[in-house]
C-alpha atoms as a PDB file:
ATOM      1  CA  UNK A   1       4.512 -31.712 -85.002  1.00  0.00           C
ATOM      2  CA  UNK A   2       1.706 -31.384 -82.569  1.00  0.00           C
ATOM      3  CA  UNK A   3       1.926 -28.089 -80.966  1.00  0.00           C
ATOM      4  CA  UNK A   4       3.442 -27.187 -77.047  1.00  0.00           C
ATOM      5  CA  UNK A   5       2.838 -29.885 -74.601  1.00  0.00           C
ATOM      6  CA  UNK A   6       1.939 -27.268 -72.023  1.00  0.00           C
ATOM      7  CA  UNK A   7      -0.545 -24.356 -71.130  1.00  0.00           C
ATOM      8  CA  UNK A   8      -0.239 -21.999 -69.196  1.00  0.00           C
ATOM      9  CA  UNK A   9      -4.122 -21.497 -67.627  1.00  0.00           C
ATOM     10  CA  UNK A  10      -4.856 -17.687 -66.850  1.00  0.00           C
ATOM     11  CA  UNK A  11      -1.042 -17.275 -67.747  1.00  0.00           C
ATOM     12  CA  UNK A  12       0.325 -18.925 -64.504  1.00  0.00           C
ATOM     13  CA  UNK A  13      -0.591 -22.477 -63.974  1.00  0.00           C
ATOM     14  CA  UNK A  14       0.944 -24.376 -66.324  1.00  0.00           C
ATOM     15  CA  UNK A  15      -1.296 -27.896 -67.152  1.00  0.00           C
ATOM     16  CA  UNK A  16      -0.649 -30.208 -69.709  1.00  0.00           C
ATOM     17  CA  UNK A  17      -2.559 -30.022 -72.720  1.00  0.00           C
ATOM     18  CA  UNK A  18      -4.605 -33.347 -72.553  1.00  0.00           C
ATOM     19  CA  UNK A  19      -6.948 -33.428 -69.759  1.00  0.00           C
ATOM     20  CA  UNK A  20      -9.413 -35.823 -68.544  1.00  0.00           C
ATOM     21  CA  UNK A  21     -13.385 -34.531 -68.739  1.00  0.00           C
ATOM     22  CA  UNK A  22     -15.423 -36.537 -65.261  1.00  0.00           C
ATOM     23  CA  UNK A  23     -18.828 -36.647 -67.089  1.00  0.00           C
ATOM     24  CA  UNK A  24     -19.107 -40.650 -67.534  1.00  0.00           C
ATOM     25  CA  UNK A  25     -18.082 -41.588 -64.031  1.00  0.00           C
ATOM     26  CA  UNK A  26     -22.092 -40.877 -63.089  1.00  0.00           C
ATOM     27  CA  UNK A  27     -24.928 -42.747 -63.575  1.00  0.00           C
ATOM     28  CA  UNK A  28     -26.488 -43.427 -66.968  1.00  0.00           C
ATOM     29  CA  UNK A  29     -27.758 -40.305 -68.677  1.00  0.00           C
ATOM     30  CA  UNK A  30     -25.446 -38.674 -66.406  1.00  0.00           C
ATOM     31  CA  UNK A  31     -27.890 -39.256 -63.269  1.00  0.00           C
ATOM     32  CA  UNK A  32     -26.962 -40.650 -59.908  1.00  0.00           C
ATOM     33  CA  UNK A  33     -23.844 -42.891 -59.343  1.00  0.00           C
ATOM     34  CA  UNK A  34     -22.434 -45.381 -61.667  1.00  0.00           C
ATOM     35  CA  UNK A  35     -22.802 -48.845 -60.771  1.00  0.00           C
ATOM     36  CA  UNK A  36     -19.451 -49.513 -59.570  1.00  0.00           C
ATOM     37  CA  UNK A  37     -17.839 -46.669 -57.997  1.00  0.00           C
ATOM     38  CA  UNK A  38     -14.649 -48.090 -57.002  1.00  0.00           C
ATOM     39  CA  UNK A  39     -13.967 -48.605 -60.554  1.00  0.00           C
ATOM     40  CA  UNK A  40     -14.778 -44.922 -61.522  1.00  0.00           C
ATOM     41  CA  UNK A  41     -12.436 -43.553 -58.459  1.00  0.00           C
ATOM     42  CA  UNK A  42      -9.746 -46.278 -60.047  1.00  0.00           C
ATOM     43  CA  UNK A  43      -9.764 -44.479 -63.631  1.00  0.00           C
ATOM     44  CA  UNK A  44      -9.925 -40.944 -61.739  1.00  0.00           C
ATOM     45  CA  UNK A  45      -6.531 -42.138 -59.868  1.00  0.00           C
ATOM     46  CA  UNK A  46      -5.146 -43.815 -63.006  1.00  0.00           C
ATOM     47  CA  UNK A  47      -5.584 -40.676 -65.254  1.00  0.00           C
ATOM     48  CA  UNK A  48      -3.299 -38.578 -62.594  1.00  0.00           C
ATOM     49  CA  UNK A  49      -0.515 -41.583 -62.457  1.00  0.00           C
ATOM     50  CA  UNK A  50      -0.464 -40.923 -66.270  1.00  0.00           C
ATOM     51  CA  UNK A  51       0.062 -37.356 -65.971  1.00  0.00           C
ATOM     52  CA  UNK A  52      -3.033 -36.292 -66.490  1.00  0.00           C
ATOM     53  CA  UNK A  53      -3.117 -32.462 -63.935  1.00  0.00           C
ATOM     54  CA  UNK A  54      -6.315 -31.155 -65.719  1.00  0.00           C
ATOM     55  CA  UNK A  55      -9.688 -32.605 -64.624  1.00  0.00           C
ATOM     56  CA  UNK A  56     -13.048 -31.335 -65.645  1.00  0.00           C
ATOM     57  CA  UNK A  57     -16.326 -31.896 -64.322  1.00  0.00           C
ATOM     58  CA  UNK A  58     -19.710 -29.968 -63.137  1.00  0.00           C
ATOM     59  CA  UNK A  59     -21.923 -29.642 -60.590  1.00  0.00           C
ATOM     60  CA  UNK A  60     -24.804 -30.725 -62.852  1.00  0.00           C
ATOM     61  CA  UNK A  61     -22.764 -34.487 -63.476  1.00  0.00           C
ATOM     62  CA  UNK A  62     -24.891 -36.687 -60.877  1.00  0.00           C
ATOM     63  CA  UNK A  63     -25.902 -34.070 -60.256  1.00  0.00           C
ATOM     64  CA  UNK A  64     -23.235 -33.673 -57.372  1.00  0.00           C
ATOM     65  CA  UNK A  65     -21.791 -37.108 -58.095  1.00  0.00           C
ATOM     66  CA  UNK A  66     -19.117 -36.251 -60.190  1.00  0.00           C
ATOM     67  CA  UNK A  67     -17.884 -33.928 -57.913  1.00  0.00           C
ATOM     68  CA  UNK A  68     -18.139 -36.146 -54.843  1.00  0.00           C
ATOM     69  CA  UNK A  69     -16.169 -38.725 -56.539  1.00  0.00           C
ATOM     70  CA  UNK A  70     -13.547 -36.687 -57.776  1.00  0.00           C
ATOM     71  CA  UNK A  71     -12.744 -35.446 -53.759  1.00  0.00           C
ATOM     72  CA  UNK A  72     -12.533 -39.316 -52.618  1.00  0.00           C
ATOM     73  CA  UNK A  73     -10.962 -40.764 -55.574  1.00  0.00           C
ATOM     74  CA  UNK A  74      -7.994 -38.124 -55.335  1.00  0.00           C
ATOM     75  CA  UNK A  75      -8.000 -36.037 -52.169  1.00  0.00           C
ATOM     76  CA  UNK A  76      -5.706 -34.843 -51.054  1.00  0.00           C
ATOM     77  CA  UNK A  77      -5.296 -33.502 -54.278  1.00  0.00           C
ATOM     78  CA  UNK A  78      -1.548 -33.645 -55.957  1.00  0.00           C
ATOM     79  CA  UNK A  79       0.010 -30.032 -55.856  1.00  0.00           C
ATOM     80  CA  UNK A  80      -0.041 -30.174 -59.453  1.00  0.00           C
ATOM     81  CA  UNK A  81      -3.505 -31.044 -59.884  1.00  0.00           C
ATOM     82  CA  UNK A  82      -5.923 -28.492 -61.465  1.00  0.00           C
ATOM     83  CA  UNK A  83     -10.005 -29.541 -61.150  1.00  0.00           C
ATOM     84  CA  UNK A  84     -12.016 -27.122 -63.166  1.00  0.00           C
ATOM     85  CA  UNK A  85     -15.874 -27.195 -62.240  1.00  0.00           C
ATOM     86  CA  UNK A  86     -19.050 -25.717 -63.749  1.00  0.00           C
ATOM     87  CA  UNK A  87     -22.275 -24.138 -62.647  1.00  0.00           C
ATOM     88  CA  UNK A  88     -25.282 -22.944 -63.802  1.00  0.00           C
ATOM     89  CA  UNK A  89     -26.949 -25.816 -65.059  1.00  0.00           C
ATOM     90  CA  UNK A  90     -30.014 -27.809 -63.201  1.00  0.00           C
ATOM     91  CA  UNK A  91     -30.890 -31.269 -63.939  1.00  0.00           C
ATOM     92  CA  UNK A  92     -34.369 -32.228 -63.433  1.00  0.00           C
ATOM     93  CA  UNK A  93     -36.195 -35.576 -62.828  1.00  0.00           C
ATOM     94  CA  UNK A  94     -36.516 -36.095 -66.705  1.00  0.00           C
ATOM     95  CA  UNK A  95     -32.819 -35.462 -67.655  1.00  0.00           C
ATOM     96  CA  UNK A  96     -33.243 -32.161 -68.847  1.00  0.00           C
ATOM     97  CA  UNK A  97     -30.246 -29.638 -68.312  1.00  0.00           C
ATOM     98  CA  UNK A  98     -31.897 -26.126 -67.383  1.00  0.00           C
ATOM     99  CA  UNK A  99     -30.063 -22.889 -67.705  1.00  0.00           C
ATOM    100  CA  UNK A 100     -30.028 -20.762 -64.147  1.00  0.00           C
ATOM    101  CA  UNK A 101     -27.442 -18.149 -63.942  1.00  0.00           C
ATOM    102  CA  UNK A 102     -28.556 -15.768 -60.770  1.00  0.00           C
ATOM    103  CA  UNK A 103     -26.011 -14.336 -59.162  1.00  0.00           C
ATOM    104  CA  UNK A 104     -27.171 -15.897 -55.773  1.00  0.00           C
ATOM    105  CA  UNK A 105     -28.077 -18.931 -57.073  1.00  0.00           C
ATOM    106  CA  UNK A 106     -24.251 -19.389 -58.310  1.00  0.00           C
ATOM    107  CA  UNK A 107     -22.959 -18.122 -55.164  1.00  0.00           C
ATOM    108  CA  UNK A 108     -24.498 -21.246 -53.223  1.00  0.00           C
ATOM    109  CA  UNK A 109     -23.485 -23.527 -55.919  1.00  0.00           C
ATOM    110  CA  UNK A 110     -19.866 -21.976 -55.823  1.00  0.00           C
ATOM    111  CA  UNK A 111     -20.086 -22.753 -51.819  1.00  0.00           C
ATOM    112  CA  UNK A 112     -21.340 -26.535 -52.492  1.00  0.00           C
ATOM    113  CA  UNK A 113     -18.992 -27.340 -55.369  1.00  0.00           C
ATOM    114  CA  UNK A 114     -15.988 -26.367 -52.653  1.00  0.00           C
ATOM    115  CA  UNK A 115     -17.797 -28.183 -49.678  1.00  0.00           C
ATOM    116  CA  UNK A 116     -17.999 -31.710 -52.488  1.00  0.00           C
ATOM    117  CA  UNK A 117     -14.626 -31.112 -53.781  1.00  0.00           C
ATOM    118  CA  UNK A 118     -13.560 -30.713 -50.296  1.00  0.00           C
ATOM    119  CA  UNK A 119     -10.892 -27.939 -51.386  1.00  0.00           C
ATOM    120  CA  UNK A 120     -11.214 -24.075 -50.173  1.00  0.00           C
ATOM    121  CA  UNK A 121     -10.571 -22.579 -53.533  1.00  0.00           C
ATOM    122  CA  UNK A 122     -12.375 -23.489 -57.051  1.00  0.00           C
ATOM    123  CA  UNK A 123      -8.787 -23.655 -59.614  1.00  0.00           C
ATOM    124  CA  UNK A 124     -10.994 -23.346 -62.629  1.00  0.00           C
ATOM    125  CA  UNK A 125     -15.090 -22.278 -62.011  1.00  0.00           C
ATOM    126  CA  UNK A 126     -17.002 -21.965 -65.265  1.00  0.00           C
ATOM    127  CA  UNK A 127     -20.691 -21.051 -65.799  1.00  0.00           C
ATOM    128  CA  UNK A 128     -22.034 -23.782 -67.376  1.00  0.00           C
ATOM    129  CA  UNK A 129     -24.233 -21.959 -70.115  1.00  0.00           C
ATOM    130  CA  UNK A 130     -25.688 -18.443 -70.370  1.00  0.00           C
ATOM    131  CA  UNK A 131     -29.043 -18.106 -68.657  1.00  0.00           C
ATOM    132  CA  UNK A 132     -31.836 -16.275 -71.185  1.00  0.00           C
ATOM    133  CA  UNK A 133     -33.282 -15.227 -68.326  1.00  0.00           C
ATOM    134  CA  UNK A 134     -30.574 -13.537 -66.259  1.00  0.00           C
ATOM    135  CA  UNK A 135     -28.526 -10.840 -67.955  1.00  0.00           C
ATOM    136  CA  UNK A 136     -25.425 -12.325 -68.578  1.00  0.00           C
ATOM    137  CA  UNK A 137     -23.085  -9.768 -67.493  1.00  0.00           C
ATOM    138  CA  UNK A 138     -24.901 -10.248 -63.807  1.00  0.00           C
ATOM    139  CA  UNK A 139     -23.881 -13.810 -64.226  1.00  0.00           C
ATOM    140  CA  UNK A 140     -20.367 -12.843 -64.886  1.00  0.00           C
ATOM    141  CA  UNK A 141     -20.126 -10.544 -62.125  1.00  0.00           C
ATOM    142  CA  UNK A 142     -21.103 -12.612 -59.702  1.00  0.00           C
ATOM    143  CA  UNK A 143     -18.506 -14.728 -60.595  1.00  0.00           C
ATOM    144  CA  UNK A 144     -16.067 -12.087 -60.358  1.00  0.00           C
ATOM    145  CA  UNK A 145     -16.824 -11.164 -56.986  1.00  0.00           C
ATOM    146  CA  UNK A 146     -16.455 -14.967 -55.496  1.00  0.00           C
ATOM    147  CA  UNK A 147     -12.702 -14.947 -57.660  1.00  0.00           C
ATOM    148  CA  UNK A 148     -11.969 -11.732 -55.801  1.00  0.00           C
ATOM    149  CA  UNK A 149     -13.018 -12.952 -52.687  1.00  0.00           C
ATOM    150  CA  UNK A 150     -10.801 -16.193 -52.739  1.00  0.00           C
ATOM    151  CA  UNK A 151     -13.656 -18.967 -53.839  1.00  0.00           C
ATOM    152  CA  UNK A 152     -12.455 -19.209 -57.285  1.00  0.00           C
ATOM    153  CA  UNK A 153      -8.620 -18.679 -58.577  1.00  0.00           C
ATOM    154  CA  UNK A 154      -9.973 -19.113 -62.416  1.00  0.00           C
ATOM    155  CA  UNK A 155     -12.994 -18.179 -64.367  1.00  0.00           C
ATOM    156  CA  UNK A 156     -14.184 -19.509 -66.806  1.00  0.00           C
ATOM    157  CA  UNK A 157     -17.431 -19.862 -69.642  1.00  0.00           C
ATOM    158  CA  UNK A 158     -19.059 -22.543 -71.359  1.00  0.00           C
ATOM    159  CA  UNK A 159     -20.962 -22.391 -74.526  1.00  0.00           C
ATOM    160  CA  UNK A 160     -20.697 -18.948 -75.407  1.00  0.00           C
ATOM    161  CA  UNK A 161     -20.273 -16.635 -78.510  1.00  0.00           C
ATOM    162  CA  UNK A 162     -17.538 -14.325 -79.387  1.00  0.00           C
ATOM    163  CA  UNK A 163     -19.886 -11.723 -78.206  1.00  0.00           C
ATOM    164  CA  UNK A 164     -20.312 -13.046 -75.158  1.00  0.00           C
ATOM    165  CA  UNK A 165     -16.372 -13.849 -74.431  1.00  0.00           C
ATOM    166  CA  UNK A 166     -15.771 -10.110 -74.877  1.00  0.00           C
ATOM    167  CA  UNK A 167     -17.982  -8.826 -72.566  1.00  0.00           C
ATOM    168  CA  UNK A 168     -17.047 -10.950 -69.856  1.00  0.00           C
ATOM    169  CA  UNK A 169     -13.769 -10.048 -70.619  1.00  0.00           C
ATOM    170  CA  UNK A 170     -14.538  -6.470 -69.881  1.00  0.00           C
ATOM    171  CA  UNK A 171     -15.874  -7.427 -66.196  1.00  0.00           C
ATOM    172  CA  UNK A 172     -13.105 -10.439 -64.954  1.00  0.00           C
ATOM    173  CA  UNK A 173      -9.978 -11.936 -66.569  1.00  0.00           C
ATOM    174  CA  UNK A 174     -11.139 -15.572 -68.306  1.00  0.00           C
ATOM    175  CA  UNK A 175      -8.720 -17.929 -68.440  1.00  0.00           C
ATOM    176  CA  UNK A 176     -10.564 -20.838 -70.200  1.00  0.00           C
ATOM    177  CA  UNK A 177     -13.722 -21.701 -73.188  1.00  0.00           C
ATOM    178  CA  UNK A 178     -15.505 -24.756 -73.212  1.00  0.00           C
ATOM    179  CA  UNK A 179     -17.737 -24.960 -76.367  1.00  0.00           C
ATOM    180  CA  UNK A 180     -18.262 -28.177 -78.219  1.00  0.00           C
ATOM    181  CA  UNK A 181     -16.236 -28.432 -81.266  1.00  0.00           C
ATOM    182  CA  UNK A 182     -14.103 -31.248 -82.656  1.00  0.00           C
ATOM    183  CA  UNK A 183     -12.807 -32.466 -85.958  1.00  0.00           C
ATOM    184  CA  UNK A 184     -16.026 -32.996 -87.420  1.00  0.00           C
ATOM    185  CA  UNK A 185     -17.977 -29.900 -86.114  1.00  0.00           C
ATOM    186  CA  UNK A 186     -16.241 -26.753 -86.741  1.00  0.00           C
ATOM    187  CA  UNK A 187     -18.869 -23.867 -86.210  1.00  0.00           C
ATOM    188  CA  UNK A 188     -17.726 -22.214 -83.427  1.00  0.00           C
ATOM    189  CA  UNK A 189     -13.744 -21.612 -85.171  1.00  0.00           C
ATOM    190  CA  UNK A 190     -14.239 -18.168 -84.761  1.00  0.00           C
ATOM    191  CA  UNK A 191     -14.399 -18.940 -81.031  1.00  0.00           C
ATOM    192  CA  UNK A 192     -11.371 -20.897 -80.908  1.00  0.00           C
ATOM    193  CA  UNK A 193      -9.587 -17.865 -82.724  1.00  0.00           C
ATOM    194  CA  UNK A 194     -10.487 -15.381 -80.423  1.00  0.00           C
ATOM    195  CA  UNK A 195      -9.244 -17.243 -77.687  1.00  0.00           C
ATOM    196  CA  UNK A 196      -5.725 -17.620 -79.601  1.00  0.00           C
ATOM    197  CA  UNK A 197      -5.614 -13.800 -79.728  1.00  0.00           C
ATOM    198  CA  UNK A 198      -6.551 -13.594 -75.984  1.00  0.00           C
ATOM    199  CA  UNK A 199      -4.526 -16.266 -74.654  1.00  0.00           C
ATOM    200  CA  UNK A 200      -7.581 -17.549 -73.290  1.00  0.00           C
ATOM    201  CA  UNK A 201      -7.633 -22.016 -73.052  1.00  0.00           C
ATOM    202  CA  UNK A 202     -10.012 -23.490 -75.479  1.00  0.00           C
ATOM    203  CA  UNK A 203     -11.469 -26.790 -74.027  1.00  0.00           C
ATOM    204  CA  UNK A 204     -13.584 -28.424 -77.046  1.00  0.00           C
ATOM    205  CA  UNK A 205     -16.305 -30.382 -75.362  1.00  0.00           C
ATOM    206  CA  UNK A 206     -17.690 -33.404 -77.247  1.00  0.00           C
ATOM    207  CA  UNK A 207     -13.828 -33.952 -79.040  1.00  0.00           C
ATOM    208  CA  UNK A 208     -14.485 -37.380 -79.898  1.00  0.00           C
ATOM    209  CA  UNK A 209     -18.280 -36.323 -81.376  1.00  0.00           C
ATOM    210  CA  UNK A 210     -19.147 -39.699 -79.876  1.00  0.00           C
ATOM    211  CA  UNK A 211     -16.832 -41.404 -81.949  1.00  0.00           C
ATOM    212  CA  UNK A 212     -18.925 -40.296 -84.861  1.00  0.00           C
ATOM    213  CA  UNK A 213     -17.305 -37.656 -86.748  1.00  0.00           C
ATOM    214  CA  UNK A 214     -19.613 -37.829 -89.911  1.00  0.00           C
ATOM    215  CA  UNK A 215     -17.519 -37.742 -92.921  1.00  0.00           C
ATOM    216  CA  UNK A 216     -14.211 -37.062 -91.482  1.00  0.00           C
ATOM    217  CA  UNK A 217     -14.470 -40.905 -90.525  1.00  0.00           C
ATOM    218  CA  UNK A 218     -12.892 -42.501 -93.635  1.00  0.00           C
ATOM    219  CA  UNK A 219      -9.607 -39.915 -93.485  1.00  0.00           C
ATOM    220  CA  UNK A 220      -9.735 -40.789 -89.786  1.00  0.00           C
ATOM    221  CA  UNK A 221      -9.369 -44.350 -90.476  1.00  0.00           C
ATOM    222  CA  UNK A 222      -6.948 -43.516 -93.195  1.00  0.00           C
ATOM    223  CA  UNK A 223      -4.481 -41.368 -90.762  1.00  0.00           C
ATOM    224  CA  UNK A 224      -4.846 -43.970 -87.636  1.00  0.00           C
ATOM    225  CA  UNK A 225      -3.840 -47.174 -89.434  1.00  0.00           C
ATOM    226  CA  UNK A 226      -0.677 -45.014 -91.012  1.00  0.00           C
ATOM    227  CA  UNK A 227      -0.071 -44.604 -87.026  1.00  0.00           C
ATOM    228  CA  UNK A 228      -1.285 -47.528 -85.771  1.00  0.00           C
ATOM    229  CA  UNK A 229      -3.346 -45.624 -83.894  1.00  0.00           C
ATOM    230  CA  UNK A 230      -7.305 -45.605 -83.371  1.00  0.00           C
ATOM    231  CA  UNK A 231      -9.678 -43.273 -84.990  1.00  0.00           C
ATOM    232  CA  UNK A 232     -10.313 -41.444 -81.267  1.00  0.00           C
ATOM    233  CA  UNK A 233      -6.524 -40.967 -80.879  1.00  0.00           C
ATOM    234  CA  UNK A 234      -6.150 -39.391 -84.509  1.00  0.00           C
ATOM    235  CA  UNK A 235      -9.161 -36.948 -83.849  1.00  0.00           C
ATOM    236  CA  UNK A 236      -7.520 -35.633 -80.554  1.00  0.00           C
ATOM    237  CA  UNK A 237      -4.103 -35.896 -82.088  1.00  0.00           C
ATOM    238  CA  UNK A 238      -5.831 -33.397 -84.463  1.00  0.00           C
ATOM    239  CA  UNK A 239      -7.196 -30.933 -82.033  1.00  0.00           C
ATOM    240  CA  UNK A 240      -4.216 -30.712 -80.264  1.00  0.00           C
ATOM    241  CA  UNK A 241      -2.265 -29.975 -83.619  1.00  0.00           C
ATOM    242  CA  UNK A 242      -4.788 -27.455 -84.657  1.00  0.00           C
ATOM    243  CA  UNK A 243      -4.401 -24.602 -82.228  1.00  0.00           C
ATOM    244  CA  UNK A 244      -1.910 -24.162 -79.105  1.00  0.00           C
ATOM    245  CA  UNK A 245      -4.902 -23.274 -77.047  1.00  0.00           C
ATOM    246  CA  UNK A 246      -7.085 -26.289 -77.471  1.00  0.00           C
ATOM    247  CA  UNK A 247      -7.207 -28.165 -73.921  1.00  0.00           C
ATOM    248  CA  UNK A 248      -9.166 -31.628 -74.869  1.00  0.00           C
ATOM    249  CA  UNK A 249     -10.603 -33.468 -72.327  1.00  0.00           C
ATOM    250  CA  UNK A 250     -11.950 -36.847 -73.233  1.00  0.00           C
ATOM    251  CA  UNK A 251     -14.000 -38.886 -70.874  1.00  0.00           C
ATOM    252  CA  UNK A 252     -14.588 -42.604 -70.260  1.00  0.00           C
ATOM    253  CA  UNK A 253     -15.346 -44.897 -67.216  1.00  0.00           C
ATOM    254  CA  UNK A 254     -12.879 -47.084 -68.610  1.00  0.00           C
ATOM    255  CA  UNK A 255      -8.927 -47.370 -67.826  1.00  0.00           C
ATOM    256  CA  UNK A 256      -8.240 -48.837 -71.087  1.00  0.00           C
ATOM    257  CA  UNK A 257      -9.470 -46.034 -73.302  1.00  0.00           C
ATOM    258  CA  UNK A 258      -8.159 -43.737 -70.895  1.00  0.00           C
ATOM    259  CA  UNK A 259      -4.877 -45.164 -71.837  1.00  0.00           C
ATOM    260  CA  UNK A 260      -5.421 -44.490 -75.226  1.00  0.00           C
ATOM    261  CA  UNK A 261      -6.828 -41.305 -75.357  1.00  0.00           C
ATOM    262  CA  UNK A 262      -3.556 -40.037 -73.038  1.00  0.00           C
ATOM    263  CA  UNK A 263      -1.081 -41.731 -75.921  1.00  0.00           C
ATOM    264  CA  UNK A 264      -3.032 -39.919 -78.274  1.00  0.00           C
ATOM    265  CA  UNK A 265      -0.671 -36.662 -76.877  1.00  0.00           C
ATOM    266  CA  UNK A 266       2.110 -38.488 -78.666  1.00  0.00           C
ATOM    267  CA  UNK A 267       1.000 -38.768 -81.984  1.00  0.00           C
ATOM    268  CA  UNK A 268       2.866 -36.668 -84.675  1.00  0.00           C
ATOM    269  CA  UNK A 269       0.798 -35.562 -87.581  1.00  0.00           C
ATOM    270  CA  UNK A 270       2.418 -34.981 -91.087  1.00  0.00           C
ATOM    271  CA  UNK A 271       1.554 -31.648 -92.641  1.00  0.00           C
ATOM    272  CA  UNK A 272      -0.418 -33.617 -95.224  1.00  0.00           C
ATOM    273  CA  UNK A 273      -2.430 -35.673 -92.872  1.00  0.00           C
ATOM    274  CA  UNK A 274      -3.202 -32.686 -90.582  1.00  0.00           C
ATOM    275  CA  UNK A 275      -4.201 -30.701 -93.881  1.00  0.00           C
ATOM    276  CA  UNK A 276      -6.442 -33.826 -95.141  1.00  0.00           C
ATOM    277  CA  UNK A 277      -8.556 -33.735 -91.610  1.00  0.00           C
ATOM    278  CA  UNK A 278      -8.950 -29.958 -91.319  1.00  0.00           C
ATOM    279  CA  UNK A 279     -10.052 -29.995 -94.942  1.00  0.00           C
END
């Protein structure tokens, strides 16, 4: 048992549950482009020929680079293909990530994100984190106004509160949350069940807690060697049992643990073992 294969995003475009996130194909500390870009373009293409229709990056991965790879790696995009992009975040010479939600300054990011991903409509825009110093409905809003205009089919948020998920639901149907969360790290669950009453996608940023996982790791290791599986596969296995609304999207730069993180959609949990790890 491991929940519905399927979601359908905003309640009409059906994606498979497992995506792929395009953080790591950048430079280190996401920053500039990775060393060998042909190789990140090669796991982009690989993750699609394993079914893979849900990709997730930002505008703030590169910053730009991300983005720019994903259009030349897979454009022209499959029909199938859903790429969900972010804005709202600025990277700055040191690495920081700076919160800027103004409505104009998301309306030219909007306009760059298409021009990079070379398509005329965004499938999936989310704002990358509430700005403290923009009111965050005026962030929403402007968002609103580029979905009804045609830039954007989807909106979505990213690292926001119940709170917050309600009162942008008010102002623009959202179709998808990206908080982190993941087997180990649990505090935003009331989240995660709001967007089961709402029908709204859940994407848990951070799923594999950089492999971590604190002291879920020995059940972990107790569950993947009664699958034969690895400890990264079992944790994803678990957030796709957990709720029918989680959408994980683990990233690498590599093909191999792509390979394994997609076969982790196969892995049946027992009741026990799925109790054990949400313990």
């Amino acid at each position: 048992m491991h929940g519905p294969e399927t979601f359908d995003l905003g309640g009409e475009q059906t994606i498979h549950r497992l995506g792929y996130g395009a953080m790591r194909i950048t430079g280190e500390d996401i920053i500039g482009p990775p060393e060998d870009e042909d190789a990140a373009k090669e796991v982009l293409r690989r993750a699609v020929e394993l079914g893979v229709d849900f990709v997730d990056t930002a505008d703030s991965y590169g910053p730009g680079v991300s983005e720019r790879l994903i259009r030349e790696g897979l454009a022209p995009y499959p029909e199938d293909l859903v790429v969900a992009t972010k804005g709202g975040l600025l990277r700055n010479t040191e690495g920081d990530w700076l919160p800027h939600g103004d409505p104009d300054y998301l309306r030219n990011a909007v306009l760059a994100s298409r021009d990079r991903l070379g398509v005329e409509t965004i499938d999936l825009y989310q704002l990358h984190r509430p700005d403290p110093d923009t009111p965050f409905e005026d962030s929403v809003h402007a968002l609103a106004e580029m979905r009804d205009e045609g830039l954007i089919a989807h909106v979505g948020l990213s690292n926001v509160s119940v709170e917050q998920l309600e009162t942008a639901r008010d102002i623009v149907e959202i179709a998808t949350v990206q908080n982190q969360y993941n087997v180990g790290n649990r505090e935003d669950e009331d989240v995660l069940n709001a967007c089961e009453e709402y029908g709204v996608g859940f994407i848990p940023w951070f799923p594999l807690g950089a492999g971590t996982l604190g002291e879920k790791a020995d059940v972990l290791d107790d569950v993947a060697a009664a699958h034969d599986a690895t400890r990264r596969q079992v944790a994803l296995a678990w957030l796709l049992h957990h709720s029918p609304v989680t959408l994980p999207i683990p990233g690498t730069s590599s093909v191999e643990h792509l390979a394994e993180n997609v076969a982790a959609a196969e892995i049946a949990l027992t009741d026990d073992q799925y109790a054990r790890l949400s313990e």
